[in-house]
C-alpha atoms as a PDB file:
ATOM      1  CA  UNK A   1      12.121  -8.468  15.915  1.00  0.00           C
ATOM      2  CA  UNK A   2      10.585 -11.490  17.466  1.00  0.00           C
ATOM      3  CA  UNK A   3       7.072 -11.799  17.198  1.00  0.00           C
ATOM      4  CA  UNK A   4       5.413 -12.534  20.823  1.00  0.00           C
ATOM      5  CA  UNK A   5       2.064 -13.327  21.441  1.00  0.00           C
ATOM      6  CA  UNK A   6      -0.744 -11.067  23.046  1.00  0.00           C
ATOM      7  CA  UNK A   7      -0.752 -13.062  26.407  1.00  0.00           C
ATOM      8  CA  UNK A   8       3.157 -13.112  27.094  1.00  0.00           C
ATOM      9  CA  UNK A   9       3.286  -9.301  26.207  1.00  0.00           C
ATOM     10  CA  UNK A  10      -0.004  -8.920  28.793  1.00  0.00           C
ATOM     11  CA  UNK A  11       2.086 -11.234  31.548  1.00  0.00           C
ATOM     12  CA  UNK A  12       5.294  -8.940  31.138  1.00  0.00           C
ATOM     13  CA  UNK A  13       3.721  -5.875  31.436  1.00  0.00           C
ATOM     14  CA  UNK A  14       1.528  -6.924  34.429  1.00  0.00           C
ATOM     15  CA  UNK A  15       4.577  -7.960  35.978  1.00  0.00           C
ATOM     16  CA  UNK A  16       6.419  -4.343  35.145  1.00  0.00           C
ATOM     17  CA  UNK A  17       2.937  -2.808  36.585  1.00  0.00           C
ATOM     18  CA  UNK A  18       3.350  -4.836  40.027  1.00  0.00           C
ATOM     19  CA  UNK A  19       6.338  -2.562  40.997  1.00  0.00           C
ATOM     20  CA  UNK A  20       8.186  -5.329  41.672  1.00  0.00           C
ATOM     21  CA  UNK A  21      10.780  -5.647  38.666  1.00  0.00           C
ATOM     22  CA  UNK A  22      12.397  -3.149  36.095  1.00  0.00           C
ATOM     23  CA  UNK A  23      12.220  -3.036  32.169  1.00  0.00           C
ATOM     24  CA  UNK A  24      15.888  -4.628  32.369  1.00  0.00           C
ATOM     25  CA  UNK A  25      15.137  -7.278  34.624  1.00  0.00           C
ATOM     26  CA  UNK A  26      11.965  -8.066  32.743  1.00  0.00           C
ATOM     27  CA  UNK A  27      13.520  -8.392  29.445  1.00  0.00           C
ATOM     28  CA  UNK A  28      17.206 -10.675  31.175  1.00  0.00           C
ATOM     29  CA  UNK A  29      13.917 -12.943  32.765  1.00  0.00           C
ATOM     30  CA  UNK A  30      12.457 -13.269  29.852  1.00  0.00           C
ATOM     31  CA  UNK A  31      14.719 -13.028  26.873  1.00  0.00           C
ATOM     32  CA  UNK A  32      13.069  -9.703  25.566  1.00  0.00           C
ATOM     33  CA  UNK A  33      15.031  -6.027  24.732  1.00  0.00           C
ATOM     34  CA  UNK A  34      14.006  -3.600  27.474  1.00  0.00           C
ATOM     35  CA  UNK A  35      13.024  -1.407  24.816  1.00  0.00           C
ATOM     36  CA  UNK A  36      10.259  -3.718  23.349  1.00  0.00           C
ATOM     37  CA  UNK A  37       9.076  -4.201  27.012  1.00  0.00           C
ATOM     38  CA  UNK A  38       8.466   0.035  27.022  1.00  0.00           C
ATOM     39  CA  UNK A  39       6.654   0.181  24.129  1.00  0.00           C
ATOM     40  CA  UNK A  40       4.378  -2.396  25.387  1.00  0.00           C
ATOM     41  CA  UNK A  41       3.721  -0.710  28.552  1.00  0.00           C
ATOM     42  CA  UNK A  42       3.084   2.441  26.983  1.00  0.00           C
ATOM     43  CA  UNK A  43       0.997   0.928  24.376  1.00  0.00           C
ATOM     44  CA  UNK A  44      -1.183  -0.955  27.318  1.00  0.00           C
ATOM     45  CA  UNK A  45      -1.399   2.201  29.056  1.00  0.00           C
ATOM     46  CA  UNK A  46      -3.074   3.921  26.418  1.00  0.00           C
ATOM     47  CA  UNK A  47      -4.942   1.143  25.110  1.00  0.00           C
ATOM     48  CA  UNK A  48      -5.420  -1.749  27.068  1.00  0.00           C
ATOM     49  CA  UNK A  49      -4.987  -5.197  26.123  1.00  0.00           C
ATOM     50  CA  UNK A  50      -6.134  -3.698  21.731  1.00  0.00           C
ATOM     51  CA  UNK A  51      -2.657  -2.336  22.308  1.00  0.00           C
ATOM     52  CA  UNK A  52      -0.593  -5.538  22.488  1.00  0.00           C
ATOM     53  CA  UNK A  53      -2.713  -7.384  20.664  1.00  0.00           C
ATOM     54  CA  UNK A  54      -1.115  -8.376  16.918  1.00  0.00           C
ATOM     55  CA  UNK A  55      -2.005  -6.228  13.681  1.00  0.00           C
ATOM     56  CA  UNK A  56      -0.684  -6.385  10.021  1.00  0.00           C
ATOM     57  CA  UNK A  57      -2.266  -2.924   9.174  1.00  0.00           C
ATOM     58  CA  UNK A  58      -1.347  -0.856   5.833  1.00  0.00           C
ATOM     59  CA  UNK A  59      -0.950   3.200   7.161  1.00  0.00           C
ATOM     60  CA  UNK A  60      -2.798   5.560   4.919  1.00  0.00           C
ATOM     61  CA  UNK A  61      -0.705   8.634   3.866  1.00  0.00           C
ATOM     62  CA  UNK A  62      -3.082  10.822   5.799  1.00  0.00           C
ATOM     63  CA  UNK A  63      -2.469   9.128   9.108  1.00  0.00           C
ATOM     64  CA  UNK A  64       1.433   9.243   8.329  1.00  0.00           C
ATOM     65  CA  UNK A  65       1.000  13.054   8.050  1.00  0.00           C
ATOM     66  CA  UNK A  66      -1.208  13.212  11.289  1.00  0.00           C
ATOM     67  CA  UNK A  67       1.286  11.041  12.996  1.00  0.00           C
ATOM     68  CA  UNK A  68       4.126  13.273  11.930  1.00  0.00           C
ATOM     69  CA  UNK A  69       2.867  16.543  12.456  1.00  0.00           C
ATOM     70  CA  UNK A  70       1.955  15.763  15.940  1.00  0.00           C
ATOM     71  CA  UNK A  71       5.244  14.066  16.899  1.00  0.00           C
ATOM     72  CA  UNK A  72       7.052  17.440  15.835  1.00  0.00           C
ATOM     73  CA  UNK A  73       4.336  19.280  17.298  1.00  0.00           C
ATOM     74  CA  UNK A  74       4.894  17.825  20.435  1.00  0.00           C
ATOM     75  CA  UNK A  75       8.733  16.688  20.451  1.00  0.00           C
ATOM     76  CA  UNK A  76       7.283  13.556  21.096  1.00  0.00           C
ATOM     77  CA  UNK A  77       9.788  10.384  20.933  1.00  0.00           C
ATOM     78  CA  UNK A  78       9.034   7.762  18.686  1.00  0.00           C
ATOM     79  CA  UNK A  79       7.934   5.792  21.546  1.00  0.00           C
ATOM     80  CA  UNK A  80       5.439   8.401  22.841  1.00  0.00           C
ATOM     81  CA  UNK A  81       3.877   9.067  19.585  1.00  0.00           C
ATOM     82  CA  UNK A  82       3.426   5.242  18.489  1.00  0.00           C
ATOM     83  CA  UNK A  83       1.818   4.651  22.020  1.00  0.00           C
ATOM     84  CA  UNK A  84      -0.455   7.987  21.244  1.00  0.00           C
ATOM     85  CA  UNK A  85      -1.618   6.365  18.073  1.00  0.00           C
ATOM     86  CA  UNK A  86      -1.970   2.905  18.827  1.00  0.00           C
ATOM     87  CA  UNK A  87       1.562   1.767  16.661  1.00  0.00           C
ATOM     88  CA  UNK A  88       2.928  -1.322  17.296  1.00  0.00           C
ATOM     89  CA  UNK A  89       6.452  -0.363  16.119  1.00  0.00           C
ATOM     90  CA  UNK A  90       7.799   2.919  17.203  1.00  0.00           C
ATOM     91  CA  UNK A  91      10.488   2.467  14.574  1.00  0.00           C
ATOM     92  CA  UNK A  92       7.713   2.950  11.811  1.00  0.00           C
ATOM     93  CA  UNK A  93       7.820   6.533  12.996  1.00  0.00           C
ATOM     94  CA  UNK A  94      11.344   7.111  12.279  1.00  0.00           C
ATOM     95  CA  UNK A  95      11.342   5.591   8.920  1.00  0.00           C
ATOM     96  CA  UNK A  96       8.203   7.829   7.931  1.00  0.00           C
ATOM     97  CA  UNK A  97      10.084  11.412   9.170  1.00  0.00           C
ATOM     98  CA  UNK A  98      12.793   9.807   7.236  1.00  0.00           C
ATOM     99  CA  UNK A  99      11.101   9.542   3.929  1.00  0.00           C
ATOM    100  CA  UNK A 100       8.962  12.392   4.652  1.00  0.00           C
ATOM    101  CA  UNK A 101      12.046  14.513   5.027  1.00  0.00           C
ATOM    102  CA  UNK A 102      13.714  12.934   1.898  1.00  0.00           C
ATOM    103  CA  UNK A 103      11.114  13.654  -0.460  1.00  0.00           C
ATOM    104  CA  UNK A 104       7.707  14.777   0.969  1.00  0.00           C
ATOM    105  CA  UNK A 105       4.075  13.609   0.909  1.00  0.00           C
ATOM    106  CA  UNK A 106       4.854  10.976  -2.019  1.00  0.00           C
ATOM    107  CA  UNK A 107       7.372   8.912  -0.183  1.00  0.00           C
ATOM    108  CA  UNK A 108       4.804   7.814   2.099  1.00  0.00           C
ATOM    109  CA  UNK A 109       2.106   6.650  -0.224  1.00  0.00           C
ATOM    110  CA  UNK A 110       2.454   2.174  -0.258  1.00  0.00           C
ATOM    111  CA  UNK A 111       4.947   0.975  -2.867  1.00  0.00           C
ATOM    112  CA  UNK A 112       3.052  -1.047  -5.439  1.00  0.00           C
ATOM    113  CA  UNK A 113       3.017  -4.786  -4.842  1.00  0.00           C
ATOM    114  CA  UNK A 114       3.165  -7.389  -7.454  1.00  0.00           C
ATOM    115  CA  UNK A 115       5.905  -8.354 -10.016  1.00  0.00           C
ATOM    116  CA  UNK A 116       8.385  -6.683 -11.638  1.00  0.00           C
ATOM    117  CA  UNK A 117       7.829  -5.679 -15.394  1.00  0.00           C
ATOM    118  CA  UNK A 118       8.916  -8.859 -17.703  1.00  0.00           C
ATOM    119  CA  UNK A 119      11.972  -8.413 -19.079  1.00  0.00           C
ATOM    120  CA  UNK A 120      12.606  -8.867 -23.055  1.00  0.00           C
ATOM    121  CA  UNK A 121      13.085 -12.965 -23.557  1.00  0.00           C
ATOM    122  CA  UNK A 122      15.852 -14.221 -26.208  1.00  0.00           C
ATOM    123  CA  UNK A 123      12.707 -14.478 -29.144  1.00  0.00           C
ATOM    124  CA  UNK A 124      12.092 -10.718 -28.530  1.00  0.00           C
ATOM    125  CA  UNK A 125      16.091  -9.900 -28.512  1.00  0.00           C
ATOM    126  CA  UNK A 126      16.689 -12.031 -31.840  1.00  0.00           C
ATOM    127  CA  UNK A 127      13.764 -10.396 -33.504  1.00  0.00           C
ATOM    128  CA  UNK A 128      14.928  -6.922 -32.319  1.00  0.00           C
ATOM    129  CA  UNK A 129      18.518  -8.276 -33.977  1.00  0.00           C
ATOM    130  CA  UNK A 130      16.685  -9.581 -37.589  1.00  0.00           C
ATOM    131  CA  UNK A 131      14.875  -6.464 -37.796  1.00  0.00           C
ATOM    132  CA  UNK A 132      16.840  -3.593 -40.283  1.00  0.00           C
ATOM    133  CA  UNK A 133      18.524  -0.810 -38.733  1.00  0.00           C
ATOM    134  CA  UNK A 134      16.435   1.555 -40.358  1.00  0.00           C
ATOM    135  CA  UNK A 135      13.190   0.399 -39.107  1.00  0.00           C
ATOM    136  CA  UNK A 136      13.728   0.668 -35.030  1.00  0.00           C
ATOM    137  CA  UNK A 137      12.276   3.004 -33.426  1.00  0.00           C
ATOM    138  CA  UNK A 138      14.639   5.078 -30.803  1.00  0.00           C
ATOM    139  CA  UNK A 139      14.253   2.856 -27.857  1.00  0.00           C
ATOM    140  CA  UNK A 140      14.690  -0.284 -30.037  1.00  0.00           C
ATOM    141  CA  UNK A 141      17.891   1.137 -31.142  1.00  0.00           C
ATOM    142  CA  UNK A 142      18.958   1.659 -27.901  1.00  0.00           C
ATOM    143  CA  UNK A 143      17.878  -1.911 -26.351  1.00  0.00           C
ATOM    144  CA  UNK A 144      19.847  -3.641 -29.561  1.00  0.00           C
ATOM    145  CA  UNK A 145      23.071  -1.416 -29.013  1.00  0.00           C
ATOM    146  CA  UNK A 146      22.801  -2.148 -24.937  1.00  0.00           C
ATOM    147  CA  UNK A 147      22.738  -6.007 -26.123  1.00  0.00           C
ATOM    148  CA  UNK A 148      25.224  -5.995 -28.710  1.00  0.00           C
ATOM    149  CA  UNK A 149      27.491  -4.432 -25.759  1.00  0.00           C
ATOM    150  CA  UNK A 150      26.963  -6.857 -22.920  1.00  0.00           C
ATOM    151  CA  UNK A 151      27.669  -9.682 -25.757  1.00  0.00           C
ATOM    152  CA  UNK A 152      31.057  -8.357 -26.678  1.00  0.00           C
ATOM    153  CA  UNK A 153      31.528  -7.766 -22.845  1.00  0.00           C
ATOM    154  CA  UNK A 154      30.559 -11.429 -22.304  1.00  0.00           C
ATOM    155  CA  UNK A 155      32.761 -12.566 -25.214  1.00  0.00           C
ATOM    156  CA  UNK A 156      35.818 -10.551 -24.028  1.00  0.00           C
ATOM    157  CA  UNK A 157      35.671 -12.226 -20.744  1.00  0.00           C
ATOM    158  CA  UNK A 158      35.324 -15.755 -22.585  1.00  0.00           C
ATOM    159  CA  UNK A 159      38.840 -15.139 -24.657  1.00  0.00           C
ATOM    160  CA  UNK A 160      40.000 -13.599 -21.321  1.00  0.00           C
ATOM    161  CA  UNK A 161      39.113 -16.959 -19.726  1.00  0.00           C
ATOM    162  CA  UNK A 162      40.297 -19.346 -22.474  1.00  0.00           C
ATOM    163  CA  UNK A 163      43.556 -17.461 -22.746  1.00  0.00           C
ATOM    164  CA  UNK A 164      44.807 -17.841 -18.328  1.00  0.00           C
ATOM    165  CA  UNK A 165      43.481 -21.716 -18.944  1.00  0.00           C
ATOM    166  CA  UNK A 166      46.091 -22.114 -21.436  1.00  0.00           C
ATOM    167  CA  UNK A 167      48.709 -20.044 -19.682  1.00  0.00           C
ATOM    168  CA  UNK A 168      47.526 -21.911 -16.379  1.00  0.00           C
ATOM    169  CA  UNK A 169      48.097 -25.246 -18.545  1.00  0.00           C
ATOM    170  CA  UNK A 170      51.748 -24.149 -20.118  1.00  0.00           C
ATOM    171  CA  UNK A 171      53.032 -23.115 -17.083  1.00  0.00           C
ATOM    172  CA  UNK A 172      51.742 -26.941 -15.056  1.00  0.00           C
ATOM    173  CA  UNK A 173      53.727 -28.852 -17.842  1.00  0.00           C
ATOM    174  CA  UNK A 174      56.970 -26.895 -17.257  1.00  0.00           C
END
């Protein structure tokens, strides 16, 4: 979604709160979904101009479960209960029943940021491949076996390669 600023979502929905125009004609006028034009007017409703205005907020997993319990309480829409709790993206509330109801209370907690674990560079790998069978430990055995495989995978595709590129070149000088 487009972000728009606090003033042009405060001149739409003083425009919608005139009378004079519809959440369709609104959002033609102005380039905008009728839908996001909704949500702002119930968010402004509730919560005056703090509801439009523009937040990059991080949900705890207690307010997820608040949120949640009282849109089923309530058979709210996702609209009504983002409004109700000051939510800039009624979406957000589908995606949280949706992990909620895929795996409970520890889908909702915030995914860890930061980088991925480092993967194994080629010193690692060809001291994993001097070191004696005897001496790995079960996961090294399993990491050298997984790279001895993808080689001969690689390597079959090489002779693969080599052999339509003389085929390819037999079949040109005929």
């Amino acid at each position: 979604m487009t972000k728009y600023s606090s003033e042009f979502k405060l001149k739409i929905v003083q425009q919608y709160l005139e009378g004079k125009v519809g959440y369709k004609a609104l959002g033609h006028i102005h380039g905008v979904h009728h839908r996001h034009i909704g949500n702002w007017v119930k968010l402004y409703e509730q919560h005056g101009t703090e509801g439009l205005a523009k937040r990059h907020t991080n949900y705890s997993v207690e307010l997820k479960l608040n949120v949640l319990k009282k849109h089923l309480e309530n058979s709210w829409s996702n609209q009504q209960t983002s409004a109700y709790f000051n939510i800039p993206s009624p979406s957000l509330i589908g995606v949280w029943l949706r992990l909620y109801n895929q795996g409970g209370e520890t889908t909702l907690e915030p995914k860890p940021k930061g980088r991925r674990p480092v993967k194994r560079t080629s010193k690692d790998i060809q001291t994993l491949l001097k070191k004696p069978i005897n001496e790995l430990s079960h996961e090294e055995l399993l990491q050298r076996v997984h790279y001895v495989e993808v080689e001969n995978a690689y390597l079959k595709k090489l002779e693969a390669l080599a052999q339509q590129k003389v085929l390819a070149n037999k079949t040109k000088s005929k």
